[in-house]
Protein backbone atom coordinates (compact mmCIF):
# COMPACT_ATOMS: atom_id res chain seq x y z
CA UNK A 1 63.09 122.41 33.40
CA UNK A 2 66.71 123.61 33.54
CA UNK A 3 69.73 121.37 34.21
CA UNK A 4 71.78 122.83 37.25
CA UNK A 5 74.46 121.47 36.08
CA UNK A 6 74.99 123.60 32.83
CA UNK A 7 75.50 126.82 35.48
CA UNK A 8 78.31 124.10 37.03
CA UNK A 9 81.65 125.75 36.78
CA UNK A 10 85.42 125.58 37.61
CA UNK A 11 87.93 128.57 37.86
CA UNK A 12 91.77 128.57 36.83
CA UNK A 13 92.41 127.69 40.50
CA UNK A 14 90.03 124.42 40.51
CA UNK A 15 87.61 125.78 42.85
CA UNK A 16 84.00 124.60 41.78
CA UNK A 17 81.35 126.75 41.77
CA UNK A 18 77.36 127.72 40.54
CA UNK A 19 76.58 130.56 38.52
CA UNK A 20 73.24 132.01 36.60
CA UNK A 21 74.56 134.74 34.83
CA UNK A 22 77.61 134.83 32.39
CA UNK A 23 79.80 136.68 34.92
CA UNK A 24 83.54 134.93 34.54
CA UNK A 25 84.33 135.99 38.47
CA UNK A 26 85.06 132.89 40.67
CA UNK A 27 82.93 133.80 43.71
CA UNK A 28 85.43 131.65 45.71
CA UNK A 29 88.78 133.32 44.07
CA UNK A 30 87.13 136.89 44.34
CA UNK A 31 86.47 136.01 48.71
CA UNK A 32 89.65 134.67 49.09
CA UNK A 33 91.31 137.87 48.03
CA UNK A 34 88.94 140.46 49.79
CA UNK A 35 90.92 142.36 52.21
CA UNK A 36 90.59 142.12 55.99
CA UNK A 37 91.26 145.88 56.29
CA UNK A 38 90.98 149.29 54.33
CA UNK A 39 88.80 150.96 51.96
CA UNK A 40 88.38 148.17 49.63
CA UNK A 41 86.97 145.52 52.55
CA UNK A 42 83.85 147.21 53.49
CA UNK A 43 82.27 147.32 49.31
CA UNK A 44 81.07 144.42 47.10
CA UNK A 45 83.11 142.39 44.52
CA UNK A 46 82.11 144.56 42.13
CA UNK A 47 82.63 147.51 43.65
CA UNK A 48 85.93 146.90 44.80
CA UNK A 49 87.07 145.64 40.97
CA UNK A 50 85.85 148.91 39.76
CA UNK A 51 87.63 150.59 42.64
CA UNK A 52 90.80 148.68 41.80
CA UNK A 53 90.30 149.65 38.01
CA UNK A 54 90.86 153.55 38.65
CA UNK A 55 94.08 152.23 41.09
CA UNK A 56 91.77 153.68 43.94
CA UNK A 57 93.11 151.34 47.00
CA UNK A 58 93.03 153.99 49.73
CA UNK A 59 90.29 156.68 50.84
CA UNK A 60 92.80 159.49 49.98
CA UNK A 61 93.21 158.15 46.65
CA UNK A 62 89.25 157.58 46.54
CA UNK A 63 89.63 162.13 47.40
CA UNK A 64 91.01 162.74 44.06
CA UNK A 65 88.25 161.85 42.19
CA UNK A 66 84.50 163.94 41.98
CA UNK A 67 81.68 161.70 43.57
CA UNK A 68 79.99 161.77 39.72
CA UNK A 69 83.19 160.17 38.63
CA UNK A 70 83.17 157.36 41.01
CA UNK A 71 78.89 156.52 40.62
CA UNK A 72 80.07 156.53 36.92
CA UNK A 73 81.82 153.47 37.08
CA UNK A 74 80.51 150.17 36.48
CA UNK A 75 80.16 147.95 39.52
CA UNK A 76 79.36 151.07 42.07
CA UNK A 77 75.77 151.16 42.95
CA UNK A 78 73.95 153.36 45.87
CA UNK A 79 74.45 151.09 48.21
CA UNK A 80 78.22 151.50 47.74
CA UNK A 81 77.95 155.38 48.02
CA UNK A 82 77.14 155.72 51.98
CA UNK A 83 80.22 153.05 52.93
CA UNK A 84 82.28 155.63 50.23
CA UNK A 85 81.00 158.74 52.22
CA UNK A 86 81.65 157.20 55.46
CA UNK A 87 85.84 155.89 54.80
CA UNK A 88 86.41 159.74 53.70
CA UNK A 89 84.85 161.01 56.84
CA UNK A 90 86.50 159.02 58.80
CA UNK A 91 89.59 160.08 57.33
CA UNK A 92 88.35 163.74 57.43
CA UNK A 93 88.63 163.79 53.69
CA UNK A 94 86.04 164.19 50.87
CA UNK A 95 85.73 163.77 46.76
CA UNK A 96 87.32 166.04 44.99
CA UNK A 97 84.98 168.92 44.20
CA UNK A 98 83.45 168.98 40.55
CA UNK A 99 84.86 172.33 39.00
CA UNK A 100 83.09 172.24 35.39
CA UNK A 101 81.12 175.53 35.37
């Protein structure tokens, strides 16, 4: 049998939390800071850190980069790309085209 309290942690800020896996990310830290608006508040935690890792805030900055490039990156999952597809075409926009031929 397991002891719970072993998964028992506390962030920087205080804030008390549960976790299973080794992930460092306060779950209470990472909703706090979720935007209300914009690209980045319709994805995941993770999706949005790996957004925020490329500087991608925006769905035109999201344009600049080839749809390959973006599933590349850790924390961006298939369930990620239709919410991705749908920001750019509602801002009549799409990824970048991939020109390696």
């Amino acid at each position: 049998m397991s002891d719970i309290s072993k998964n028992k942690r506390t962030c920087k800020k205080g804030h008390h939390y549960f976790k299973t896996s080794d992930c460092p990310t306060c779950p209470i830290c990472e909703a706090e800071r979720k935007p209300n608006s914009g690209l980045l508040s319709i994805l995941s935690a993770p999706a949005r850190r790996a957004l925020e890792s490329k500087n991608i805030k925006t769905a035109e900055d999201l344009s600049q980069f080839t749809q390959k490039e973006i599933m590349s990156l850790h924390g961006i999952g298939q369930s990620s790309l239709p919410k991705l597809l749908e920001e750019l075409r509602k801002n009549s926009l799409t990824f970048k085209e991939n020109n390696s031929n």
